[in-house]
PDB file of N, CA and C in Angstrom:
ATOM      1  N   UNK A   1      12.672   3.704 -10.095  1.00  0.00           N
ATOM      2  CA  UNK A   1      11.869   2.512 -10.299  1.00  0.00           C
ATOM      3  C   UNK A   1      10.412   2.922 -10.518  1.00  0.00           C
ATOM      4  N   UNK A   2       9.454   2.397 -11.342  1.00  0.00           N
ATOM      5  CA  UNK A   2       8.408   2.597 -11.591  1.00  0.00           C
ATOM      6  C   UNK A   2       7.350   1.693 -11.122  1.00  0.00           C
ATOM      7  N   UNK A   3       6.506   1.761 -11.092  1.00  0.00           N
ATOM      8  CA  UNK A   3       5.163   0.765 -10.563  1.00  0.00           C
ATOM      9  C   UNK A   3       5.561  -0.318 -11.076  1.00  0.00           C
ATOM     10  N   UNK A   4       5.355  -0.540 -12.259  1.00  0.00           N
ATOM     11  CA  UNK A   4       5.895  -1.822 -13.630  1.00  0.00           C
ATOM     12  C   UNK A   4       6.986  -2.269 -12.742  1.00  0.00           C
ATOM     13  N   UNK A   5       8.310  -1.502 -12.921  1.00  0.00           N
ATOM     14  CA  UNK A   5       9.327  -2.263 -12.573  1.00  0.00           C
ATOM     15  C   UNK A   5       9.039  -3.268 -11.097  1.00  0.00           C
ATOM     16  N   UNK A   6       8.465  -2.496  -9.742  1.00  0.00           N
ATOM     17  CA  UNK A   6       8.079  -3.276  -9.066  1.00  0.00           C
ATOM     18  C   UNK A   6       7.186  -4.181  -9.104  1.00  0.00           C
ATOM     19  N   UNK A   7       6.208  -4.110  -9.927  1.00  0.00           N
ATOM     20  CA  UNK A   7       5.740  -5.766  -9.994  1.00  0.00           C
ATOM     21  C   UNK A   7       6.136  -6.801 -10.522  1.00  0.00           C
ATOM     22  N   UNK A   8       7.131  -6.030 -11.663  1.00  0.00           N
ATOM     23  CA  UNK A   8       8.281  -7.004 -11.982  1.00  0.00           C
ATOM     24  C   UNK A   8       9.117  -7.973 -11.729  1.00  0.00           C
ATOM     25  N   UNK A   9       9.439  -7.278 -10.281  1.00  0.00           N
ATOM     26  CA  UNK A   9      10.386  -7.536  -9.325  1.00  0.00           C
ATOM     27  C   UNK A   9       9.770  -8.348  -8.463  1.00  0.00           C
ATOM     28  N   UNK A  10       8.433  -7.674  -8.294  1.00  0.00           N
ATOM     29  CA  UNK A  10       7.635  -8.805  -6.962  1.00  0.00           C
ATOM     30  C   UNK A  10       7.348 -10.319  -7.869  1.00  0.00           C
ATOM     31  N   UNK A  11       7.002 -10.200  -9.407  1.00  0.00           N
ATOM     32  CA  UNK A  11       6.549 -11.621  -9.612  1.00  0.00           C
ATOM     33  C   UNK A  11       7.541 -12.595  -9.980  1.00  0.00           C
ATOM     34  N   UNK A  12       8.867 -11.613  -9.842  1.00  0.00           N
ATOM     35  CA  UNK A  12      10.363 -12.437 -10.204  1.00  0.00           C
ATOM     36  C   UNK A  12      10.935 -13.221  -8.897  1.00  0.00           C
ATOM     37  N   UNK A  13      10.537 -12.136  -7.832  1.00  0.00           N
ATOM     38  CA  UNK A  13      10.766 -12.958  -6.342  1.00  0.00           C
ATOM     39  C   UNK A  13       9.636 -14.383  -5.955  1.00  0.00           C
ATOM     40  N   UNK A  14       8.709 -13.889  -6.516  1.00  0.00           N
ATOM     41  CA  UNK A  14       7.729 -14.672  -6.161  1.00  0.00           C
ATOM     42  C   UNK A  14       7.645 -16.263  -6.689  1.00  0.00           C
ATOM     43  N   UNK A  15       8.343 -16.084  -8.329  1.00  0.00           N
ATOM     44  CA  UNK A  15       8.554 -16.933  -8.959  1.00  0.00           C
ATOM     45  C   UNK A  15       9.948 -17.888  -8.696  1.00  0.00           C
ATOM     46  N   UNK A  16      10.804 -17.467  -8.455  1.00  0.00           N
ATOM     47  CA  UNK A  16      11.814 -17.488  -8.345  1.00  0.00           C
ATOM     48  C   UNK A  16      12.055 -18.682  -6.598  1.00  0.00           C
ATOM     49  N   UNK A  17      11.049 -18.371  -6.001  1.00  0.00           N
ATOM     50  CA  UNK A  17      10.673 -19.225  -4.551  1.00  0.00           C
ATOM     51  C   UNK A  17       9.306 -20.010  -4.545  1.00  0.00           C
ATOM     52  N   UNK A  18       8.840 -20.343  -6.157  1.00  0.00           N
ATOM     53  CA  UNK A  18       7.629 -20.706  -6.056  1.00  0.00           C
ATOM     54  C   UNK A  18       6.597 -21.273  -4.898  1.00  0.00           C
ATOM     55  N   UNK A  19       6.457 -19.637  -4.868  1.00  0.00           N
ATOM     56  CA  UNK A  19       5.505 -18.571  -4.268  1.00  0.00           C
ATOM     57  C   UNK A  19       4.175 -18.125  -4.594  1.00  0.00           C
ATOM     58  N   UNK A  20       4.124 -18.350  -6.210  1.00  0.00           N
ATOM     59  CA  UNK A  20       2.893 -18.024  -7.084  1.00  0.00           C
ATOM     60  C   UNK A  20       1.186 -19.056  -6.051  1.00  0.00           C
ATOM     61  N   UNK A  21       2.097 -20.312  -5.737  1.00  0.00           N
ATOM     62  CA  UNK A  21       0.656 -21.121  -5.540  1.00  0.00           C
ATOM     63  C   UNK A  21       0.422 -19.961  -3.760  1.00  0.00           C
ATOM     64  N   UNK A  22       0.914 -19.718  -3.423  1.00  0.00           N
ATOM     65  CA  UNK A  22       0.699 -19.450  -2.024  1.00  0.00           C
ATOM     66  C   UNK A  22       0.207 -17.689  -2.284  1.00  0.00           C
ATOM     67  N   UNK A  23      -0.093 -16.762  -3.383  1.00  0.00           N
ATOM     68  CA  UNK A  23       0.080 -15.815  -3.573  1.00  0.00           C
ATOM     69  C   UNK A  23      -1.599 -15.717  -4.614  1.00  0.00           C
ATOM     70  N   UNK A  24      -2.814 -16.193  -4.186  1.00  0.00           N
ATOM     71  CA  UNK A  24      -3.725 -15.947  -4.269  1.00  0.00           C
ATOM     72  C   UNK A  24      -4.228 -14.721  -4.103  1.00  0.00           C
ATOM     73  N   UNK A  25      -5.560 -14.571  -4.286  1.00  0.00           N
ATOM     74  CA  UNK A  25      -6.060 -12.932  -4.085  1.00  0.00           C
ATOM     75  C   UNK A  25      -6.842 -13.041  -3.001  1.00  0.00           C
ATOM     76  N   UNK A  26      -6.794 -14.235  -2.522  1.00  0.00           N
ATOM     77  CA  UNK A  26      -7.586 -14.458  -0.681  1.00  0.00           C
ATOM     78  C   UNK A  26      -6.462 -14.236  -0.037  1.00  0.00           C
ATOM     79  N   UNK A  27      -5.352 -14.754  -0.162  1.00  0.00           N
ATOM     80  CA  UNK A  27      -3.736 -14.526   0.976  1.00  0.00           C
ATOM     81  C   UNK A  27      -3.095 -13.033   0.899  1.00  0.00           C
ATOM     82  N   UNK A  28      -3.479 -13.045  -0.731  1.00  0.00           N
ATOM     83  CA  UNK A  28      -2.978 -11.544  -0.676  1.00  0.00           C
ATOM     84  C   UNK A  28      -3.300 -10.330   0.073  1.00  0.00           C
ATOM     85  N   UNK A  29      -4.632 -10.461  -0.338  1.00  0.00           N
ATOM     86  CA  UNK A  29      -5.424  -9.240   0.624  1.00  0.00           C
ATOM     87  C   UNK A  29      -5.574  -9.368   1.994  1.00  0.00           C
ATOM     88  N   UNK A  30      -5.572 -10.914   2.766  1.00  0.00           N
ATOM     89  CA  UNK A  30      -5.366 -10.919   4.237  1.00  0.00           C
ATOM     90  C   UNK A  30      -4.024 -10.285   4.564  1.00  0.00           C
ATOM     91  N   UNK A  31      -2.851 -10.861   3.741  1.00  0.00           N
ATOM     92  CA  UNK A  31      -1.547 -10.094   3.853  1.00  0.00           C
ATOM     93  C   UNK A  31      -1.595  -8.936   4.097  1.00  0.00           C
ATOM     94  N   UNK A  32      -1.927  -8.430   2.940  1.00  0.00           N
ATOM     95  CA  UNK A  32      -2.073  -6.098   3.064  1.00  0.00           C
ATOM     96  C   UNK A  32      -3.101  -6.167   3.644  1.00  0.00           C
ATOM     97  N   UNK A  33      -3.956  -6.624   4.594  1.00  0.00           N
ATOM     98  CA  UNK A  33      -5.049  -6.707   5.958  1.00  0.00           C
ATOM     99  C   UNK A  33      -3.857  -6.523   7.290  1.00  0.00           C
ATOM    100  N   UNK A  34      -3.250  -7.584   7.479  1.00  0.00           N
ATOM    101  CA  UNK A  34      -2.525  -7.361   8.676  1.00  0.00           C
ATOM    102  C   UNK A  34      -1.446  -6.382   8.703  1.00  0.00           C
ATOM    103  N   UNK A  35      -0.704  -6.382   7.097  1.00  0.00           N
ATOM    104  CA  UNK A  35       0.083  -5.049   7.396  1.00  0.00           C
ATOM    105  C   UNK A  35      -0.498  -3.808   7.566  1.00  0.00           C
ATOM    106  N   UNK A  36      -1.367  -3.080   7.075  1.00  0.00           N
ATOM    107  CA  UNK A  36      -2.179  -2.223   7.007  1.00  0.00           C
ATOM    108  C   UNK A  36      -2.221  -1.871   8.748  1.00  0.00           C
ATOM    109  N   UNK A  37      -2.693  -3.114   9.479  1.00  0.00           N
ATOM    110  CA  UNK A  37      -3.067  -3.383  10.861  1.00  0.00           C
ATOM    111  C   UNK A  37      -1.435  -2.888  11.604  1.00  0.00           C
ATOM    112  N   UNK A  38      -0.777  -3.224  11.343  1.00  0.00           N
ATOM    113  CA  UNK A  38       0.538  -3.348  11.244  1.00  0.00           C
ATOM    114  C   UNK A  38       1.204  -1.416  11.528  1.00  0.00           C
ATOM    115  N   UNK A  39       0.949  -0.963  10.454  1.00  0.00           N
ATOM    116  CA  UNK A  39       1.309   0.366  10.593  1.00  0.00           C
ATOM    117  C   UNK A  39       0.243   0.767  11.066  1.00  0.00           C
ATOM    118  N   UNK A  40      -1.015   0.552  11.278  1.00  0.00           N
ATOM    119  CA  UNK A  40      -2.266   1.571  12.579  1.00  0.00           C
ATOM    120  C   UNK A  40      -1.673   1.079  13.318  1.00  0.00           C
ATOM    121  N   UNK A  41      -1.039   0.292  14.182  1.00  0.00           N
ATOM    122  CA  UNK A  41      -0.536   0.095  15.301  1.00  0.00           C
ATOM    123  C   UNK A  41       0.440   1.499  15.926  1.00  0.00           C
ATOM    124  N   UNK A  42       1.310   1.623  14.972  1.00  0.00           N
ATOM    125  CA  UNK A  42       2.326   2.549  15.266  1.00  0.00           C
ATOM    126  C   UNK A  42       1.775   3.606  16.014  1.00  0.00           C
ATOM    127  N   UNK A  43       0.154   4.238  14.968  1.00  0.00           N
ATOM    128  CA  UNK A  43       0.348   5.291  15.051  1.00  0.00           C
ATOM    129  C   UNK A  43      -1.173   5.464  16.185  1.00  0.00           C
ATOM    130  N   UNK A  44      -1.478   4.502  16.694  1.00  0.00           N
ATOM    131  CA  UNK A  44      -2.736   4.036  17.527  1.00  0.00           C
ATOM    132  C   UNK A  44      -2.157   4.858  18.776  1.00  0.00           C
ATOM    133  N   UNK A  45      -2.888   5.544  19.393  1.00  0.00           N
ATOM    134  CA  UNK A  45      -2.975   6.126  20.590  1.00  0.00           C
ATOM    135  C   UNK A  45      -1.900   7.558  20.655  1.00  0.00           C
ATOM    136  N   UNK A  46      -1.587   7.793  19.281  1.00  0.00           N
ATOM    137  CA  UNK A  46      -0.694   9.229  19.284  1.00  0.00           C
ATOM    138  C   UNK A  46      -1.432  10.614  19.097  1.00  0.00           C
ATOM    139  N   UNK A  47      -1.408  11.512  20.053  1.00  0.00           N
ATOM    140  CA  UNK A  47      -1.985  12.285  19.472  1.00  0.00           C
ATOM    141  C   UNK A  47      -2.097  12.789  18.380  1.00  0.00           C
ATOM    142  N   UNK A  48      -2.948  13.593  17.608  1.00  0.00           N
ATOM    143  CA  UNK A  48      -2.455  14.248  16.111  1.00  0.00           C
ATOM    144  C   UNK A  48      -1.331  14.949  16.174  1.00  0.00           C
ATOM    145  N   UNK A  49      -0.746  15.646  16.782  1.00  0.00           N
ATOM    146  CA  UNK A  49       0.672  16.103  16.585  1.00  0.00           C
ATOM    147  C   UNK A  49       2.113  15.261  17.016  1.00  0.00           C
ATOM    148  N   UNK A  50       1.532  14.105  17.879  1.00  0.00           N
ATOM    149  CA  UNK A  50       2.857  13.235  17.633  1.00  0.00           C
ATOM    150  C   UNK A  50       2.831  12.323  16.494  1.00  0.00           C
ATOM    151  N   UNK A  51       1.851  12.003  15.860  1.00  0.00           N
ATOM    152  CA  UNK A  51       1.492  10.883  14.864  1.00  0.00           C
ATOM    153  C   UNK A  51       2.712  11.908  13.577  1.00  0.00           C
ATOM    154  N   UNK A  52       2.074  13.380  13.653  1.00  0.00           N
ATOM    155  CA  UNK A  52       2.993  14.437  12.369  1.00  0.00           C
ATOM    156  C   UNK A  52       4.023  14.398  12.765  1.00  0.00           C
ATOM    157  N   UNK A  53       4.680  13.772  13.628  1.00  0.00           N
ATOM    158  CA  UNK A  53       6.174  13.986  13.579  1.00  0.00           C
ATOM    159  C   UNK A  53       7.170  12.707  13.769  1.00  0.00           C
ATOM    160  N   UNK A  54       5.834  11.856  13.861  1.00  0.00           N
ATOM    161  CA  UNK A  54       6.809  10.140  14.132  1.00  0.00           C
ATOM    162  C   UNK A  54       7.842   9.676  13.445  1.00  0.00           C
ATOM    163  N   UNK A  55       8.007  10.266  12.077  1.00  0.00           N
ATOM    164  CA  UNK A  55       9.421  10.338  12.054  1.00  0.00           C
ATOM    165  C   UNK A  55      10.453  10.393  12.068  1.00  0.00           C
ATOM    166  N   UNK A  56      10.464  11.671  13.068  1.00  0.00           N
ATOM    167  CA  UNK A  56      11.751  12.757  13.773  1.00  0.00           C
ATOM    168  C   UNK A  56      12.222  11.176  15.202  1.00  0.00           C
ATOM    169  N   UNK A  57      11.835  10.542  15.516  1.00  0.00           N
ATOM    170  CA  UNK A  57      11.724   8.979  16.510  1.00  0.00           C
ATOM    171  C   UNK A  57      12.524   8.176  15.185  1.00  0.00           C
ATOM    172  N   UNK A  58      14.123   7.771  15.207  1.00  0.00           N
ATOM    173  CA  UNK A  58      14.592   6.711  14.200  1.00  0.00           C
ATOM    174  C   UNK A  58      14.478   5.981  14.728  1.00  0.00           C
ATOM    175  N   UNK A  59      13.261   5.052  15.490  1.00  0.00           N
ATOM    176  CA  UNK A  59      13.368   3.641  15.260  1.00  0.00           C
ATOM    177  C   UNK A  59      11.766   3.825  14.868  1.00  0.00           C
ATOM    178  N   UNK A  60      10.870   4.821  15.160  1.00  0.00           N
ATOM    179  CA  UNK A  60       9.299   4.836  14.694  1.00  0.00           C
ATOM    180  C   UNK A  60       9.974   5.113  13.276  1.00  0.00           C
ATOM    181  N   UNK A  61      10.303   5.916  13.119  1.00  0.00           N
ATOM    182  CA  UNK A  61      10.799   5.904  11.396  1.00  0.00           C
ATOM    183  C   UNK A  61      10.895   4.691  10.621  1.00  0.00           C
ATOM    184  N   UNK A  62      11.783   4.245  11.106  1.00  0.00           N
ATOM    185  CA  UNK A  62      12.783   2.101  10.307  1.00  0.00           C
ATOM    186  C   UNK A  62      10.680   2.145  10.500  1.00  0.00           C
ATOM    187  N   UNK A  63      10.458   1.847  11.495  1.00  0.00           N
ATOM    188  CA  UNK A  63       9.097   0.831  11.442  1.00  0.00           C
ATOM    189  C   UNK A  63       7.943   1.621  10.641  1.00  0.00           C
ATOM    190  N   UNK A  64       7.867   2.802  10.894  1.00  0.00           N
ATOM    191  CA  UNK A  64       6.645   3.400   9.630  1.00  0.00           C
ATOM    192  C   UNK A  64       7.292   2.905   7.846  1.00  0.00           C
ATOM    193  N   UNK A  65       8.466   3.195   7.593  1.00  0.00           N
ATOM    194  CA  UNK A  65       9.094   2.988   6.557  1.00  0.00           C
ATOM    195  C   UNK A  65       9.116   1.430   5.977  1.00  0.00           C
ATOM    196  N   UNK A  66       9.148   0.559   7.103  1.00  0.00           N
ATOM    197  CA  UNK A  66       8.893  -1.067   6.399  1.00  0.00           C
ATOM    198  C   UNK A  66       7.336  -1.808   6.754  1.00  0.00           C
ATOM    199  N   UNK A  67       6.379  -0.608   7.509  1.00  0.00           N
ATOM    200  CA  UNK A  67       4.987  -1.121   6.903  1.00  0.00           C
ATOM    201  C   UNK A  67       4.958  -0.508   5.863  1.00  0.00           C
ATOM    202  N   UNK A  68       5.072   0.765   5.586  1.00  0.00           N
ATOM    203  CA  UNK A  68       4.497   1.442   4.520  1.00  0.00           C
ATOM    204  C   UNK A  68       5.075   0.305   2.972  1.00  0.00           C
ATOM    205  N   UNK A  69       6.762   0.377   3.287  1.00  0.00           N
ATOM    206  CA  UNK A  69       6.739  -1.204   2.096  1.00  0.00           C
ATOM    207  C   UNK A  69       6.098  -2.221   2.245  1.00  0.00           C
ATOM    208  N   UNK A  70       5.755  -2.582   3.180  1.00  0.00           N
ATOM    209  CA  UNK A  70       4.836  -3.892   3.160  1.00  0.00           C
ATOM    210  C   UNK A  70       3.486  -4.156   2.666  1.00  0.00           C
ATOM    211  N   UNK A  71       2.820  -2.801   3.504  1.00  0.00           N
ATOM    212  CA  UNK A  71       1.784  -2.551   2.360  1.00  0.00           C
ATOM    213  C   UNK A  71       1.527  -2.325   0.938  1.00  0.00           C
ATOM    214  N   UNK A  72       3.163  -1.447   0.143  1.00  0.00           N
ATOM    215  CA  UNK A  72       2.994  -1.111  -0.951  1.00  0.00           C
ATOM    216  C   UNK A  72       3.188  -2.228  -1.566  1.00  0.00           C
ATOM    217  N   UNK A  73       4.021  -3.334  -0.943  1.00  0.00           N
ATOM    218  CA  UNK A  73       4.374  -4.564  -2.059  1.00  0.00           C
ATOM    219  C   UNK A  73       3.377  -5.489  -2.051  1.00  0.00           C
ATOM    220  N   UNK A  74       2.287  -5.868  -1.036  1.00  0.00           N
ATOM    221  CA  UNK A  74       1.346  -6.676  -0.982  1.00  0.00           C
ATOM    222  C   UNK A  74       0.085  -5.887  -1.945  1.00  0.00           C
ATOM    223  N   UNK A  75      -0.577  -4.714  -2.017  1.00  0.00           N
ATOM    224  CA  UNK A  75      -0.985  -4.089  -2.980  1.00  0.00           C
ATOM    225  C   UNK A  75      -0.624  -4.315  -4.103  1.00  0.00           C
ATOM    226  N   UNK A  76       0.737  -4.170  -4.322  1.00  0.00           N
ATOM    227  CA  UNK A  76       1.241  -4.501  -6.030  1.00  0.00           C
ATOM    228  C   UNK A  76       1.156  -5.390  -6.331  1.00  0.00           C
ATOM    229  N   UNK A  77       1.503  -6.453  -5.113  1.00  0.00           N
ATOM    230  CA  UNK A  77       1.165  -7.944  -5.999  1.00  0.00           C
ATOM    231  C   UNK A  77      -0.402  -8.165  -6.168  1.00  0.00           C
ATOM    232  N   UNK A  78      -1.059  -8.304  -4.869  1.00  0.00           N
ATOM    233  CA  UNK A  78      -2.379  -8.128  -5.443  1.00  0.00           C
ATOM    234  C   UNK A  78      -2.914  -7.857  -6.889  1.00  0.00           C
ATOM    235  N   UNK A  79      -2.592  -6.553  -6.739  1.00  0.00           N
ATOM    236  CA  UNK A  79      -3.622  -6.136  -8.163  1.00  0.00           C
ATOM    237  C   UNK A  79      -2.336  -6.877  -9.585  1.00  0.00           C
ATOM    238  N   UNK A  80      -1.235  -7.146  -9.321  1.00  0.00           N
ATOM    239  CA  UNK A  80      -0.857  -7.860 -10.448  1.00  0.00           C
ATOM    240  C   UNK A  80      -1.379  -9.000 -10.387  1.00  0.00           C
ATOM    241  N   UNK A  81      -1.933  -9.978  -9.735  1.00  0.00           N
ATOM    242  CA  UNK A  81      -2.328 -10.973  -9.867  1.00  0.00           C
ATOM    243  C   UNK A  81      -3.757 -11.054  -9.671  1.00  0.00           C
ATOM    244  N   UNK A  82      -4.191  -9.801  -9.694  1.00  0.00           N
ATOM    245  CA  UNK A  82      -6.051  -9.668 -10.029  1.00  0.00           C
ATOM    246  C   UNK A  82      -5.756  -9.071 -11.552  1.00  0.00           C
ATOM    247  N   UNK A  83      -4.947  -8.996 -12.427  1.00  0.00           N
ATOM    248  CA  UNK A  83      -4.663  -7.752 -13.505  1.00  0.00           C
ATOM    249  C   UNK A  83      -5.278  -7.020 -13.727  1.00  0.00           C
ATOM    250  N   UNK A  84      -5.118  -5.697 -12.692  1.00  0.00           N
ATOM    251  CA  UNK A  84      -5.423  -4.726 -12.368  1.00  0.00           C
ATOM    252  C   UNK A  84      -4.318  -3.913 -12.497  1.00  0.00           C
ATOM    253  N   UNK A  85      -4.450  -2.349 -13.746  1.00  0.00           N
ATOM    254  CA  UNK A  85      -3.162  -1.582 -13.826  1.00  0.00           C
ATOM    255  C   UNK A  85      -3.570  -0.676 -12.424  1.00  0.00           C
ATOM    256  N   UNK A  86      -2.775  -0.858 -11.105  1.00  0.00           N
ATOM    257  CA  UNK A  86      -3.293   0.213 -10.017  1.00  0.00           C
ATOM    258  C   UNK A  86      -3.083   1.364 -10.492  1.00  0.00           C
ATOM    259  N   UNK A  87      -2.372   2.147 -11.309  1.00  0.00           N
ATOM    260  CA  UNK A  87      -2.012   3.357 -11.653  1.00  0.00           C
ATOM    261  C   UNK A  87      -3.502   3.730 -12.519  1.00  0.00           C
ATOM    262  N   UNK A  88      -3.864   3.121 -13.282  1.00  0.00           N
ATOM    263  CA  UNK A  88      -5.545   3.224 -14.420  1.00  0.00           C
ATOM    264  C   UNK A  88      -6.273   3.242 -13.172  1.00  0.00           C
ATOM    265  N   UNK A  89      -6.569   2.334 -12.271  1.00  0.00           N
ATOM    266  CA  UNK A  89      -7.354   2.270 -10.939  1.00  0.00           C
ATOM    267  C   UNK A  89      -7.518   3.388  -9.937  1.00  0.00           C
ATOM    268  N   UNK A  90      -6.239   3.924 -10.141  1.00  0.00           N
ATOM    269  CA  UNK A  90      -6.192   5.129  -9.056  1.00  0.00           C
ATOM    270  C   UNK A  90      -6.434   6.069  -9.593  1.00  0.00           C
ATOM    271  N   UNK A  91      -6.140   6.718 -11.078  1.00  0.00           N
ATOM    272  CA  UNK A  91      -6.530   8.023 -11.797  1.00  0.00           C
ATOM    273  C   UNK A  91      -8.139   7.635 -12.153  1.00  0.00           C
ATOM    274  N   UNK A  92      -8.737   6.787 -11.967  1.00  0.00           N
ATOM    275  CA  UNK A  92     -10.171   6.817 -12.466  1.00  0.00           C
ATOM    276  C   UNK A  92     -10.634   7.150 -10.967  1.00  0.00           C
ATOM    277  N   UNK A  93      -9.892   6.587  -9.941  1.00  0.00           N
ATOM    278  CA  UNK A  93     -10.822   7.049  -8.574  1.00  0.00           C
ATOM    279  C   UNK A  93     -10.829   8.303  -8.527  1.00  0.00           C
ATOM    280  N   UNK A  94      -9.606   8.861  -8.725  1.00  0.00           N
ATOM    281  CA  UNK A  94      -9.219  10.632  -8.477  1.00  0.00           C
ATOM    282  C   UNK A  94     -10.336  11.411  -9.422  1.00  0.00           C
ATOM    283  N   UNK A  95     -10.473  10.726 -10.720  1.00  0.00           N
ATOM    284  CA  UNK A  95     -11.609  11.017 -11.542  1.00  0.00           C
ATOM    285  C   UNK A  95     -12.822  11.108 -10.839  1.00  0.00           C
ATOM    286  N   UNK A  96     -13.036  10.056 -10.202  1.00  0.00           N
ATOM    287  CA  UNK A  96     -14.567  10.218  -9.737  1.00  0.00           C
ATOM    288  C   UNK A  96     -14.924  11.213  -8.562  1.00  0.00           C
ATOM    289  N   UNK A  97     -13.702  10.948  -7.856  1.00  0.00           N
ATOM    290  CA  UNK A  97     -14.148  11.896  -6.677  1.00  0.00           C
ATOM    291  C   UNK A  97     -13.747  13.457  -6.775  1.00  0.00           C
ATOM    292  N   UNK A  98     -12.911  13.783  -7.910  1.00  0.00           N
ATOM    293  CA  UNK A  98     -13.342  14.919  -8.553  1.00  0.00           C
ATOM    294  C   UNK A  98     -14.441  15.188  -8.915  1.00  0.00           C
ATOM    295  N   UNK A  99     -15.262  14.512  -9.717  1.00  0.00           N
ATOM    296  CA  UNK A  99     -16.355  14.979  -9.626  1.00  0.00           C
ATOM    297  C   UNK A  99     -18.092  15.052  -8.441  1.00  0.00           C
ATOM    298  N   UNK A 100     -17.482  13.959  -7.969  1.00  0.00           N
ATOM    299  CA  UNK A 100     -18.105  13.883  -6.501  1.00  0.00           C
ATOM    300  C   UNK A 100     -17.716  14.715  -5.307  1.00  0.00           C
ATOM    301  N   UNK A 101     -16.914  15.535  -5.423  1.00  0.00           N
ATOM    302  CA  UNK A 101     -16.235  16.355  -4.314  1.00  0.00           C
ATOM    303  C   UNK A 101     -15.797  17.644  -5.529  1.00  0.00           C
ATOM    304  N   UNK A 102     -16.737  18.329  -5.875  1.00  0.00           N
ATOM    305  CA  UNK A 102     -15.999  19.384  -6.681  1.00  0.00           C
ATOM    306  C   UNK A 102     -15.377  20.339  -5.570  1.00  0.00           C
ATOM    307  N   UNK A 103     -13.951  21.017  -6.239  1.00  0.00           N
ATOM    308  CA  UNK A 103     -13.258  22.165  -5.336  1.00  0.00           C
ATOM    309  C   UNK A 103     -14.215  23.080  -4.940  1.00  0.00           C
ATOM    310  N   UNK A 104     -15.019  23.229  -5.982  1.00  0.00           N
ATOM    311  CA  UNK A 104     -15.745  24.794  -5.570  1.00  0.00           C
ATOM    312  C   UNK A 104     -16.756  24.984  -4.744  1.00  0.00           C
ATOM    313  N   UNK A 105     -16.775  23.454  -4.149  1.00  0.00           N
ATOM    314  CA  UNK A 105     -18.074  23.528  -2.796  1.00  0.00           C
ATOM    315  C   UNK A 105     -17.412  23.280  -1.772  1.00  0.00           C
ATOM    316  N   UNK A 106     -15.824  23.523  -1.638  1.00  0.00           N
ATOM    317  CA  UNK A 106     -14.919  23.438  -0.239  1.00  0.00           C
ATOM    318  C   UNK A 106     -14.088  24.655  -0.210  1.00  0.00           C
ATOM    319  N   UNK A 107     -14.650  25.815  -0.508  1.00  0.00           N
ATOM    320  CA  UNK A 107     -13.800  27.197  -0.058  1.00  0.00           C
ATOM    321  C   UNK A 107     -14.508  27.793   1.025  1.00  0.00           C
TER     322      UNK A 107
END
């Protein structure tokens, strides 16, 4: 599945339960606000070496695994309904902070 295909999918669900009026870019972003909040929870008060392994825990797993979707699908809809390509959005950031962070001043 590709980026495309999932927003595809998100504005077919969305449509499909007309959802569109409730799916603003104020609800949206409070949405991926609390999920976001949602997975720091998990990993709130772990040390750095239990946070690297919260995985190897299958029920911290199920729950890192359905914020991390929650966040990715509230993001996608977002920027589909700001029309925003996130993939153009994200290679221009990587752009910039390549050049704002060159490699050769971190060896």
């Amino acid at each position: 599945m590709t980026l495309d295909d999932l927003r595809r999918r998100l504005a077919e669900f969305a449509a499909a339960r007309d959802w569109q009026r409730f799916h603003t870019p104020k609800n949206l972003v409070m949405a991926l606000s609390g999920e976001v909040g949602e997975l720091t929870a998990l990993f709130q008060w772990l040390t750095p070496e239990e946070s690297a392994r919260i995985l190897d825990d299958p029920a911290s797993r199920a729950a890192v695994l359905d914020e991390l979707a929650d966040v990715t699908l509230y993001l996608t809809r977002l920027a589909d309904v700001l029309g925003v390509d996130l993939l153009e959005a994200a290679q221009a950031k990587i752009d910039r902070n390549e050049s704002r962070f060159p490699a050769d001043r971190f060896d």
